[in-house]
C-alpha atoms as a PDB file:
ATOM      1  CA  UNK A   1      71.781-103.141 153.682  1.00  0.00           C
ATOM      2  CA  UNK A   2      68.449-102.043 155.298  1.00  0.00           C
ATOM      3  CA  UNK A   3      70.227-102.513 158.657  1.00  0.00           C
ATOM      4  CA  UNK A   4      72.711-100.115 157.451  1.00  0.00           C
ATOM      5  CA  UNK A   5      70.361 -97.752 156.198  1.00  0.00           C
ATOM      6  CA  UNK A   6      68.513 -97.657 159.385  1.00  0.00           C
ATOM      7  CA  UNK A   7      71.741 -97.086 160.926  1.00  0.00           C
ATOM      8  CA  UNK A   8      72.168 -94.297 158.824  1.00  0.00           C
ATOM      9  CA  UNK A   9      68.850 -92.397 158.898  1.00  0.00           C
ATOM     10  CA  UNK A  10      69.256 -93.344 162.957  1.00  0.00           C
ATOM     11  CA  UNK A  11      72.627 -91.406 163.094  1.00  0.00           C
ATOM     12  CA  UNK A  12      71.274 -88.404 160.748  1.00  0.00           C
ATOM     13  CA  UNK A  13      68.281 -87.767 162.734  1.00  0.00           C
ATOM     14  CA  UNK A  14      70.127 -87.706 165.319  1.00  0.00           C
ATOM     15  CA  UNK A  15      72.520 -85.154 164.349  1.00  0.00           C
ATOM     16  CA  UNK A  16      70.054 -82.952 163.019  1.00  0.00           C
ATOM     17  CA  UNK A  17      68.204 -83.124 167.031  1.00  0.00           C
ATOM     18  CA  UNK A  18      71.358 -81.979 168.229  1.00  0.00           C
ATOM     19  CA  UNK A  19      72.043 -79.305 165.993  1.00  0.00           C
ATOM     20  CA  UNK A  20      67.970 -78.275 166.534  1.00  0.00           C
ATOM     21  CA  UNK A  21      69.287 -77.009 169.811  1.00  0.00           C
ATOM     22  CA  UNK A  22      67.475 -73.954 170.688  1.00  0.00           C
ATOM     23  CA  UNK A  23      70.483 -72.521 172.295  1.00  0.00           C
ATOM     24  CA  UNK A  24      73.283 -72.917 169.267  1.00  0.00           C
ATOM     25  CA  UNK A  25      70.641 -71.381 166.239  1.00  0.00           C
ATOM     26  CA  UNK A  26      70.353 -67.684 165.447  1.00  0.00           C
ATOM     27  CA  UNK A  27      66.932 -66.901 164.461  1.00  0.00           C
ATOM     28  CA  UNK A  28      66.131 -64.325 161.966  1.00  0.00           C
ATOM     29  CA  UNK A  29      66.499 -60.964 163.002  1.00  0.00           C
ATOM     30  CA  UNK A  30      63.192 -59.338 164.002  1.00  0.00           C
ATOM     31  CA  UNK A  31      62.682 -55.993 162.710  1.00  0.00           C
ATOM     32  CA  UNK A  32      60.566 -53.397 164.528  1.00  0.00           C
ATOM     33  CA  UNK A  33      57.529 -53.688 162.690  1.00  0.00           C
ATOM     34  CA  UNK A  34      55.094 -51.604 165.292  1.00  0.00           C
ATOM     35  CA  UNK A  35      54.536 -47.953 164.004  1.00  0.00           C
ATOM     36  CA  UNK A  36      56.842 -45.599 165.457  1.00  0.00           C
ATOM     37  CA  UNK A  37      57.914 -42.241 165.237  1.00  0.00           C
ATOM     38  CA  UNK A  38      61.742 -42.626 163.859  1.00  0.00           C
ATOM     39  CA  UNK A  39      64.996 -39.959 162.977  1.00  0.00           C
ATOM     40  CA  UNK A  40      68.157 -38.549 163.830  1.00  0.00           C
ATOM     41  CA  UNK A  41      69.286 -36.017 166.633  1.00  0.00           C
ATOM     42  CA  UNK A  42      72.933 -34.359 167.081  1.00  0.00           C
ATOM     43  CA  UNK A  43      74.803 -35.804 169.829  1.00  0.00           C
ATOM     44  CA  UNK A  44      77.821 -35.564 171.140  1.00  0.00           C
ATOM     45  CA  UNK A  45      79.632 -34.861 167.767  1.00  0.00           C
ATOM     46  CA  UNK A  46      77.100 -37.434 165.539  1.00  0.00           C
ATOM     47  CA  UNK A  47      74.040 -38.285 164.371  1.00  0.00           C
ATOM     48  CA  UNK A  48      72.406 -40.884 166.202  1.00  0.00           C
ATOM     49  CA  UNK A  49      69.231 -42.722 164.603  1.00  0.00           C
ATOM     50  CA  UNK A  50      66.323 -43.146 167.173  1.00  0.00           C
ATOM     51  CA  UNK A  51      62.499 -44.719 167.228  1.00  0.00           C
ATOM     52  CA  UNK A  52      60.230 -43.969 169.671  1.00  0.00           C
ATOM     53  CA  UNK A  53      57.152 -46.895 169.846  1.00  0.00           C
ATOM     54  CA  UNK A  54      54.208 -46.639 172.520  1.00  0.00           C
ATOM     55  CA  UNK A  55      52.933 -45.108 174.928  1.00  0.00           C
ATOM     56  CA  UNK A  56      53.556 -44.900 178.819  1.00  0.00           C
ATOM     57  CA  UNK A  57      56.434 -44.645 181.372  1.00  0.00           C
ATOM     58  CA  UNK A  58      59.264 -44.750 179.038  1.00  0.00           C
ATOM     59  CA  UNK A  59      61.465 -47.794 178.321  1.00  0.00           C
ATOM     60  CA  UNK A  60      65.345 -47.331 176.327  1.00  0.00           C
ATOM     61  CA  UNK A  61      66.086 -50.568 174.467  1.00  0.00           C
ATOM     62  CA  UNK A  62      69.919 -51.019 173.736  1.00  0.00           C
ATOM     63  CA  UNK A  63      71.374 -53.490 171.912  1.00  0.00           C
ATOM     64  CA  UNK A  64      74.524 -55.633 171.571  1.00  0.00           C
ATOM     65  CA  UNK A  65      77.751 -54.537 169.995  1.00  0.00           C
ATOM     66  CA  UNK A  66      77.546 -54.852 166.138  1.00  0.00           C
ATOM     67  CA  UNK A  67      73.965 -55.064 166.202  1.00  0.00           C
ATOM     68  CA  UNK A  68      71.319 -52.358 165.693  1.00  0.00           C
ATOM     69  CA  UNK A  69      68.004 -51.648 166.851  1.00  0.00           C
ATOM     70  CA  UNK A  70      65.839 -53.872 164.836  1.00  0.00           C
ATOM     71  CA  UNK A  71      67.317 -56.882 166.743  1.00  0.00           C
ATOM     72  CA  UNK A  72      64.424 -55.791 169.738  1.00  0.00           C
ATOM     73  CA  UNK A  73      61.397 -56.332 166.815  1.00  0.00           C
ATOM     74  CA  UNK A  74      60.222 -59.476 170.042  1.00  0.00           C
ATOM     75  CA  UNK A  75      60.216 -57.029 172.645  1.00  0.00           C
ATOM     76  CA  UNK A  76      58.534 -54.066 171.648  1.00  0.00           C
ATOM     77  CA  UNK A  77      55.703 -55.874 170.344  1.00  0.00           C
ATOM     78  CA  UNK A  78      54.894 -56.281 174.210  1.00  0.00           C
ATOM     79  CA  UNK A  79      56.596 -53.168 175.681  1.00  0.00           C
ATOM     80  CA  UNK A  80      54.755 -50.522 173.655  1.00  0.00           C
ATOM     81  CA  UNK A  81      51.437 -51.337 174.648  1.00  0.00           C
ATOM     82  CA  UNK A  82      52.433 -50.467 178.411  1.00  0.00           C
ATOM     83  CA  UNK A  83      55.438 -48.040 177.799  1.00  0.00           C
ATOM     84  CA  UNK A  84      56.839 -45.256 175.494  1.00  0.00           C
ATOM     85  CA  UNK A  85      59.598 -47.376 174.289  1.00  0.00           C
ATOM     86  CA  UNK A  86      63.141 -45.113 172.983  1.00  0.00           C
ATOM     87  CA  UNK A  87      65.223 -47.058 170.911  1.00  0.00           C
ATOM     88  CA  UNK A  88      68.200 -45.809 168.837  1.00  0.00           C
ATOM     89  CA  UNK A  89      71.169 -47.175 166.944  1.00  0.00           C
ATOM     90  CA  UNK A  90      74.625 -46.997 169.001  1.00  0.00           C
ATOM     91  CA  UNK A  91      76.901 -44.363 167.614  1.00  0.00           C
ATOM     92  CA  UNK A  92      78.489 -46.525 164.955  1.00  0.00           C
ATOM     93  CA  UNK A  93      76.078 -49.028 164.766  1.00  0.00           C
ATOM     94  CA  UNK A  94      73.635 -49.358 162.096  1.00  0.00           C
ATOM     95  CA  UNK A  95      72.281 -46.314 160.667  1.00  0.00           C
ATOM     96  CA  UNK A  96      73.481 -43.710 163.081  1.00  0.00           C
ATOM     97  CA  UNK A  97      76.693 -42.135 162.479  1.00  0.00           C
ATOM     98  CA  UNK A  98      80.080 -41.914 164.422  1.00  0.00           C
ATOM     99  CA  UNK A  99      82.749 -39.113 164.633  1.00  0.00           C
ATOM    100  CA  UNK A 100      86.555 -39.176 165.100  1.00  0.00           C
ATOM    101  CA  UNK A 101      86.285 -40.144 169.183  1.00  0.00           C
ATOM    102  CA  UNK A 102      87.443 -43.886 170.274  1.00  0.00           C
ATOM    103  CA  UNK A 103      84.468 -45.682 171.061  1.00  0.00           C
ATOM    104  CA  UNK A 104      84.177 -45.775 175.292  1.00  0.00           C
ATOM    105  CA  UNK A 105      80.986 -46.880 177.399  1.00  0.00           C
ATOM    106  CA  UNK A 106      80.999 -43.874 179.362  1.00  0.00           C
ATOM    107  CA  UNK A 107      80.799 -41.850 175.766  1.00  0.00           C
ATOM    108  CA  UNK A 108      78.189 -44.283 174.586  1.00  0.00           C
ATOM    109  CA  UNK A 109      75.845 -43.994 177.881  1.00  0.00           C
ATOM    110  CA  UNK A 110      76.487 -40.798 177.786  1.00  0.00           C
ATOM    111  CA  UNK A 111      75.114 -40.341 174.132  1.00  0.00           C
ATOM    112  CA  UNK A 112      71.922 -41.980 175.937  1.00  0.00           C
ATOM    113  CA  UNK A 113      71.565 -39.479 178.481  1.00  0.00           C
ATOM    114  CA  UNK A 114      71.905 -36.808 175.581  1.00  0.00           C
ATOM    115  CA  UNK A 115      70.051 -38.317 173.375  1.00  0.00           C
ATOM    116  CA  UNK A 116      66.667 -38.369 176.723  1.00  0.00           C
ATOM    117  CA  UNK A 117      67.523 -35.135 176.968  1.00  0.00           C
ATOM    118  CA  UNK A 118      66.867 -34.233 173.566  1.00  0.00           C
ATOM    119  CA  UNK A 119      63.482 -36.016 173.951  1.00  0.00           C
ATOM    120  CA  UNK A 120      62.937 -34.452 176.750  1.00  0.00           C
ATOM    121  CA  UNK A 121      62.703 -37.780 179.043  1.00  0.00           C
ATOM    122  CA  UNK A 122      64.228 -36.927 182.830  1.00  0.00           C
ATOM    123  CA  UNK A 123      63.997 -40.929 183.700  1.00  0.00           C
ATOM    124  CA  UNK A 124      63.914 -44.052 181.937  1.00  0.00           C
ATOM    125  CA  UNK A 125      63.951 -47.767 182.857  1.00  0.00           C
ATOM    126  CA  UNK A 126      66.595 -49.496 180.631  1.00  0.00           C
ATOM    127  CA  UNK A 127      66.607 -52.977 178.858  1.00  0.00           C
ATOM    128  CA  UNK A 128      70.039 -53.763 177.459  1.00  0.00           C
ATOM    129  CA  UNK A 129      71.740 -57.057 176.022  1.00  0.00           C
ATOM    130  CA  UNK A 130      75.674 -57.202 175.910  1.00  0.00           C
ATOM    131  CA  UNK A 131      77.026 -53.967 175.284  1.00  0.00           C
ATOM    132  CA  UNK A 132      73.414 -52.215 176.113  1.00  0.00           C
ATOM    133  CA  UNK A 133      73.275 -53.995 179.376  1.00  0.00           C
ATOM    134  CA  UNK A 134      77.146 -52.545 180.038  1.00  0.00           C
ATOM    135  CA  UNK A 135      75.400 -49.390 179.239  1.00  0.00           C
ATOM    136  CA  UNK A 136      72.470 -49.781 181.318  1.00  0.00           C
ATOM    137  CA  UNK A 137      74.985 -50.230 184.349  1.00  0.00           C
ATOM    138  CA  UNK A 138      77.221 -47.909 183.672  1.00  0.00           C
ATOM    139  CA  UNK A 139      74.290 -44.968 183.094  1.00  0.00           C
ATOM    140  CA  UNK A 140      73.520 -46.638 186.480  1.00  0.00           C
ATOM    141  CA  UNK A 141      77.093 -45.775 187.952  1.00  0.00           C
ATOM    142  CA  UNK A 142      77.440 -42.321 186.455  1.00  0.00           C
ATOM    143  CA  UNK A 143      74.018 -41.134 185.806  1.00  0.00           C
ATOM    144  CA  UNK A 144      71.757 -42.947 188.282  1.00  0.00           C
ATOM    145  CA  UNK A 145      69.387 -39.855 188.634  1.00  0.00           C
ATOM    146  CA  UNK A 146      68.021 -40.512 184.844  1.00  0.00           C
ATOM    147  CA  UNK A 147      67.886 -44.558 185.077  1.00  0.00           C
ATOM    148  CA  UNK A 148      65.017 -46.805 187.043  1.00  0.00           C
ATOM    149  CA  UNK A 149      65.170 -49.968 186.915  1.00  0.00           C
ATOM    150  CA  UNK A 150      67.922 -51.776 184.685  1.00  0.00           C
ATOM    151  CA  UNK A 151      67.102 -55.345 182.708  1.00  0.00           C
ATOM    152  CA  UNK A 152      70.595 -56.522 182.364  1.00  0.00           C
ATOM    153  CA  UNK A 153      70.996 -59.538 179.739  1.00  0.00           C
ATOM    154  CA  UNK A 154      74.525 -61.158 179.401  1.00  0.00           C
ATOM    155  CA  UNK A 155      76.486 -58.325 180.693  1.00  0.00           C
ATOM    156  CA  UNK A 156      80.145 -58.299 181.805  1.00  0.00           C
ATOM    157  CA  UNK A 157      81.670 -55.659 184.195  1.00  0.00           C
ATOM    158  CA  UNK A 158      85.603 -56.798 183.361  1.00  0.00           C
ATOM    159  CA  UNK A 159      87.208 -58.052 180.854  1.00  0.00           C
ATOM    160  CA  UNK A 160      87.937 -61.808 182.219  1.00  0.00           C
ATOM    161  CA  UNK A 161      84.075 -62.574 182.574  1.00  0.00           C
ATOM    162  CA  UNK A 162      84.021 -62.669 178.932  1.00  0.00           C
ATOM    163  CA  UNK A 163      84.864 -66.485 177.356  1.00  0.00           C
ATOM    164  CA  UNK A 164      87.813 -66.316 175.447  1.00  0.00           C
ATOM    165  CA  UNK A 165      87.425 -67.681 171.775  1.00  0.00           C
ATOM    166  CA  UNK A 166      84.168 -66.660 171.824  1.00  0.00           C
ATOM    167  CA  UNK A 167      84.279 -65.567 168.090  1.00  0.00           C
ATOM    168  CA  UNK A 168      84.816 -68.548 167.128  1.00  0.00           C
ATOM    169  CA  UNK A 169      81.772 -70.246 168.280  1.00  0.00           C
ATOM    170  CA  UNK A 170      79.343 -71.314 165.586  1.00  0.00           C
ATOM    171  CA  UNK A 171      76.533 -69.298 166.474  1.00  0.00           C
ATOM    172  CA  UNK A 172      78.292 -66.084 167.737  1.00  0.00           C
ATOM    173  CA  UNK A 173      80.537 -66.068 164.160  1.00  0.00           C
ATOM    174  CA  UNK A 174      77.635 -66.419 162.102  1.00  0.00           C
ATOM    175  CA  UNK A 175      75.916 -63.503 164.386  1.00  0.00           C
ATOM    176  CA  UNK A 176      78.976 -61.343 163.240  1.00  0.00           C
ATOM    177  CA  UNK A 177      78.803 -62.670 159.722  1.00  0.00           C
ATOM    178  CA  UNK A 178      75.079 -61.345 159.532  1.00  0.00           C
ATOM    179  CA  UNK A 179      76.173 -57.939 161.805  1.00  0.00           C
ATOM    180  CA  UNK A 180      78.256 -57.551 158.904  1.00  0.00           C
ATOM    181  CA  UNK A 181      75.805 -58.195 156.165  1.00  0.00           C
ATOM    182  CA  UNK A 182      73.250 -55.768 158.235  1.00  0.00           C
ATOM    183  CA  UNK A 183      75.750 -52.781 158.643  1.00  0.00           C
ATOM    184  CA  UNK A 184      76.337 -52.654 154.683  1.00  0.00           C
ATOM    185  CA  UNK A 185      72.382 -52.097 154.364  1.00  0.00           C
ATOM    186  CA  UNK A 186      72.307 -49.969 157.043  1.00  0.00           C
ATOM    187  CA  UNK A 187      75.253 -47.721 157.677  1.00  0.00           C
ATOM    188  CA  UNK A 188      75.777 -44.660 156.137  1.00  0.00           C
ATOM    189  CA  UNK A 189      79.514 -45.828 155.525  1.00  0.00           C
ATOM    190  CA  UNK A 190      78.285 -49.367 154.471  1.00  0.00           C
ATOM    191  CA  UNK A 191      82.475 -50.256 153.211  1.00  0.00           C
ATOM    192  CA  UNK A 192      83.434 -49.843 157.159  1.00  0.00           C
ATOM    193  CA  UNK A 193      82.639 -52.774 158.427  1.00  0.00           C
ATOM    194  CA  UNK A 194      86.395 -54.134 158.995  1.00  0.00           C
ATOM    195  CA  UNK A 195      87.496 -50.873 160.524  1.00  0.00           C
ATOM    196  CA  UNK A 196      84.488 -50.142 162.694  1.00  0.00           C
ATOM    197  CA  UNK A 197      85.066 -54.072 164.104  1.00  0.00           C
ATOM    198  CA  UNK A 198      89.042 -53.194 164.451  1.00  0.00           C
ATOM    199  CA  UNK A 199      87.823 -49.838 166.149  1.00  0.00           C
ATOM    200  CA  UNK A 200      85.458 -50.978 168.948  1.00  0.00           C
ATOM    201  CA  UNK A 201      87.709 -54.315 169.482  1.00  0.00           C
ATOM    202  CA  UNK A 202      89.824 -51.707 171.104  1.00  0.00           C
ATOM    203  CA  UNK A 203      87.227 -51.013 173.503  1.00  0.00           C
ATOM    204  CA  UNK A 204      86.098 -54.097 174.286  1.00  0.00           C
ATOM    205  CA  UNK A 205      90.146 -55.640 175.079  1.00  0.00           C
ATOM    206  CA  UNK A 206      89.668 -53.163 177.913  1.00  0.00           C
ATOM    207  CA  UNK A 207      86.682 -51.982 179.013  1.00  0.00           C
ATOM    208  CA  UNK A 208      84.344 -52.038 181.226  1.00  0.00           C
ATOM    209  CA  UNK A 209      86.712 -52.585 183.986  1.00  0.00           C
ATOM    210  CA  UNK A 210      84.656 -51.716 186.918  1.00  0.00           C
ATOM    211  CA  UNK A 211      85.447 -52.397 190.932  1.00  0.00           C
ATOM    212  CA  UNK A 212      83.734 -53.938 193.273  1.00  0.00           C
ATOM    213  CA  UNK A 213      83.303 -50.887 194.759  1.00  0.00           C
ATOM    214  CA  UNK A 214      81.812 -49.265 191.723  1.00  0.00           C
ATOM    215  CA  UNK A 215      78.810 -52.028 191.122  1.00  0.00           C
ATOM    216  CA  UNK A 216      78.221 -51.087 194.918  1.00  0.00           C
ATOM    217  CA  UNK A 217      77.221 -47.641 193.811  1.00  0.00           C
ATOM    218  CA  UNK A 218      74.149 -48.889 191.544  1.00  0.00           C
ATOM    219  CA  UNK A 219      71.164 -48.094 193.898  1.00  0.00           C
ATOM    220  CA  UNK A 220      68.779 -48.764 191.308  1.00  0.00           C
ATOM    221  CA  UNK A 221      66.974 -51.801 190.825  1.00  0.00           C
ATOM    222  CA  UNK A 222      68.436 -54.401 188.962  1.00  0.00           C
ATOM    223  CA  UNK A 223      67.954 -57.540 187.428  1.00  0.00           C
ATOM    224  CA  UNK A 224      70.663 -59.588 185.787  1.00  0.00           C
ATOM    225  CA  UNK A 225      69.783 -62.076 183.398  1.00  0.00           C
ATOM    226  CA  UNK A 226      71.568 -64.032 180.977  1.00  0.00           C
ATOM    227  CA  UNK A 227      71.043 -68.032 179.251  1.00  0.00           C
ATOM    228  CA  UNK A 228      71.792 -71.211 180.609  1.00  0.00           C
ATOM    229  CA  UNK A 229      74.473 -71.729 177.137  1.00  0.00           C
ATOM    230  CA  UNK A 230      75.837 -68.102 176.768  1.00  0.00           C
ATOM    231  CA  UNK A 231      78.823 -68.066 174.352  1.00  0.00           C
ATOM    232  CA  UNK A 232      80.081 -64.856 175.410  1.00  0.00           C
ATOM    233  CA  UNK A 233      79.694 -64.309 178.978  1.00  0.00           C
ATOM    234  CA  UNK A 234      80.844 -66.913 181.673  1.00  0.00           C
ATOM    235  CA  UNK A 235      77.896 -68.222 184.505  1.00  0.00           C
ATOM    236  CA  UNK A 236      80.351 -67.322 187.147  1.00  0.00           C
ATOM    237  CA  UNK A 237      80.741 -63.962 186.175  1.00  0.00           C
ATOM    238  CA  UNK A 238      76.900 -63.589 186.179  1.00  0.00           C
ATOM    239  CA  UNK A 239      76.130 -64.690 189.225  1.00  0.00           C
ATOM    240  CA  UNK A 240      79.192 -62.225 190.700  1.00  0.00           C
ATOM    241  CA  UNK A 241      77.539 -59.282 189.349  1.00  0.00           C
ATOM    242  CA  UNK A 242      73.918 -60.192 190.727  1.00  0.00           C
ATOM    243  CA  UNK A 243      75.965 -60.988 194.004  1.00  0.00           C
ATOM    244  CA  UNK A 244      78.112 -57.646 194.238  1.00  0.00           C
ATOM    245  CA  UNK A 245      75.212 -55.290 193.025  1.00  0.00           C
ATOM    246  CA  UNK A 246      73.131 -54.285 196.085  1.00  0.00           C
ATOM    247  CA  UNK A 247      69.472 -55.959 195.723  1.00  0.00           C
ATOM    248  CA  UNK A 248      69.978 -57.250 192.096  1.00  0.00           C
ATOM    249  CA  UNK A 249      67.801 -60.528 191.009  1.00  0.00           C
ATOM    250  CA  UNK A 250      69.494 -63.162 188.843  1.00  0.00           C
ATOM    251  CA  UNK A 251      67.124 -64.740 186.180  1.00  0.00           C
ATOM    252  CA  UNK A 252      68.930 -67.953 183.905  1.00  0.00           C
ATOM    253  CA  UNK A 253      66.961 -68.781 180.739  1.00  0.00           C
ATOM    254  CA  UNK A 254      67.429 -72.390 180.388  1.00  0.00           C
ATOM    255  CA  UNK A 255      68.388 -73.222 176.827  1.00  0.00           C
ATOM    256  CA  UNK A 256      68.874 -70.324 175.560  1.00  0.00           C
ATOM    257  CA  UNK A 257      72.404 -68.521 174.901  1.00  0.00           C
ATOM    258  CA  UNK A 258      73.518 -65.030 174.062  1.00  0.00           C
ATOM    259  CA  UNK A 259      70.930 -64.523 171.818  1.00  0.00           C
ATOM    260  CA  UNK A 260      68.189 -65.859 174.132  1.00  0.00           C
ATOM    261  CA  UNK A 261      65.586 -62.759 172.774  1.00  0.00           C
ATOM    262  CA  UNK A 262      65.702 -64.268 169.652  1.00  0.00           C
ATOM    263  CA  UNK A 263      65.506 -67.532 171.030  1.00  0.00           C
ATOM    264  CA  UNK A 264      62.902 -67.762 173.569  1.00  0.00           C
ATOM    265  CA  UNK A 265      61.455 -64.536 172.961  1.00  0.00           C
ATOM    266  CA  UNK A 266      58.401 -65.755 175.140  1.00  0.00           C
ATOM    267  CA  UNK A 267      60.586 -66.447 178.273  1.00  0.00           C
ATOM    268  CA  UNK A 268      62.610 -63.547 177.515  1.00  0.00           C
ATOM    269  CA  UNK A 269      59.602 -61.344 177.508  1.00  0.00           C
ATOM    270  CA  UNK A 270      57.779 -62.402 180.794  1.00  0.00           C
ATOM    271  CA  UNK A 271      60.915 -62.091 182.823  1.00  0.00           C
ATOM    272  CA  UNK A 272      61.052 -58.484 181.375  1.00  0.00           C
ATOM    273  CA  UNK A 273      57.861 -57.545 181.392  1.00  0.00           C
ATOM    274  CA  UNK A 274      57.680 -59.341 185.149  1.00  0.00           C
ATOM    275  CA  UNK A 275      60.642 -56.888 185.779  1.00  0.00           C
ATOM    276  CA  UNK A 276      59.736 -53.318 184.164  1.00  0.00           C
ATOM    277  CA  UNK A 277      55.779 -53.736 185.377  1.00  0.00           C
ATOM    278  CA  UNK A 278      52.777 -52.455 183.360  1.00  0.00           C
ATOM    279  CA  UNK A 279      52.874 -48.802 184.215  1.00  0.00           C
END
């Protein structure tokens, strides 16, 4: 019996190592807790909720589809000591609002560009996961005069880098789970959750769906980065992008996944702040 019970205790602690795996939890998410000027500005047909944190050469944070702005709470602990850091809910997302237009990345980097205008920022350096990091490179396509350099964590520039299934991974359905708890808080139409997911699915079963030839246009610097166990976004795809965009780095956090900010906030941060400079 003791034999068996050591067994036992042997095979549970063992389980519980493997599912201790940085890479497969989703820590809390880390609200921006640093004082900051915060509100809502008119663009392109909605009302878009921004923050603006620090001081220095300015900095736009944008976040991952479904998410909101409080998931950079790690980052601009360290950015807004160096840099005025922008950050702002996606139209849709969180608190801002969202109007009657089907949800595009050229619309949504454009709302960006709008939204520096309205703060009157000519040129920003942009760090963007997922969707933001689409957005980064796509304000880098079509608006490169307004962009520096662009921190690019687990983007996709086609459809077929992204893994298929991928909502049914552990970790990325519980992140949706809790996007979904968040946007009820949040969102000034808190019973839209289903719809808004239905809505931007649309979007993201075809878009971005860039060329070769288009990544070849980004002149800015760039620096793709992504983790060692991303759910979402295929290695191979990764490495393409920081192979086809002229000059780009590639930076792999080892295990960390698509949430690697969260994760390993610490490596996260010292690639970035490596990256961006103190300025």
């Amino acid at each position: 019996m003791n034999r068996l019970l050591a067994a036992a205790l042997l095979c549970t602690a063992l389980s519980m190592a493997q599912a201790a795996e940085r890479w497969e939890t989703l820590p809390a998410t880390p609200p921006v807790t640093t004082t900051s000027k915060s509100g809502y500005l008119d663009v392109n047909g909605t009302k878009l909720f921004y923050r603006v944190v620090g001081q220095g050469s300015p900095v736009v944070l944008l976040h991952g589809g479904l998410a909101n702005s409080d998931y950079w709470g790690n980052q601009v602990k360290v950015l807004a000591p160096h840099h005025t850091v922008i950050l702002l809910d996606s139209r849709g997302h969180g608190r801002s609002g969202r109007d009657a237009q089907a949800y595009g990345y050229d619309l949504m980097a454009d709302d960006v560009v709008a939204l520096l205008d309205r703060l009157k920022i000519k040129k920003a350096d942009v760090v963007g996961w997922s969707d933001g990091a689409i957005l980064g490179l796509d304000l880098a396509i079509r608006h490169p005069e307004r962009v520096g350099k662009i921190f690019a964590f687990a983007a996709n520039s086609t459809t077929d880098g992204v893994i298929a299934g991928v909502e049914k991974n552990p970790t990325f359905a519980a992140y949706i789970d809790r996007a979904g708890q968040e946007y009820k808080k949040l969102s000034p139409t808190p019973d839209k959750y289903d719809e808004f997911v239905e809505q931007i699915s649309h979007m993201w079963a075809s878009q971005p769906s860039w060329s070769d030839a288009d990544l070849k246009k980004i002149k800015t610097p760039v620096l793709i980065v992504d983790g060692d166990h991303d759910e979402a976004i295929k290695r191979a795809h990764t490495e393409y992008l920081a192979a086809t965009i002229p000059g780009a780095g590639l930076a792999i956090l080892p295990n960390a996944s698509h949430f690697a900010f969260m994760q390993a906030p610490d490596d996260f941060n010292a690639i970035m702040l490596n990256f961006l400079g103190q300025k």
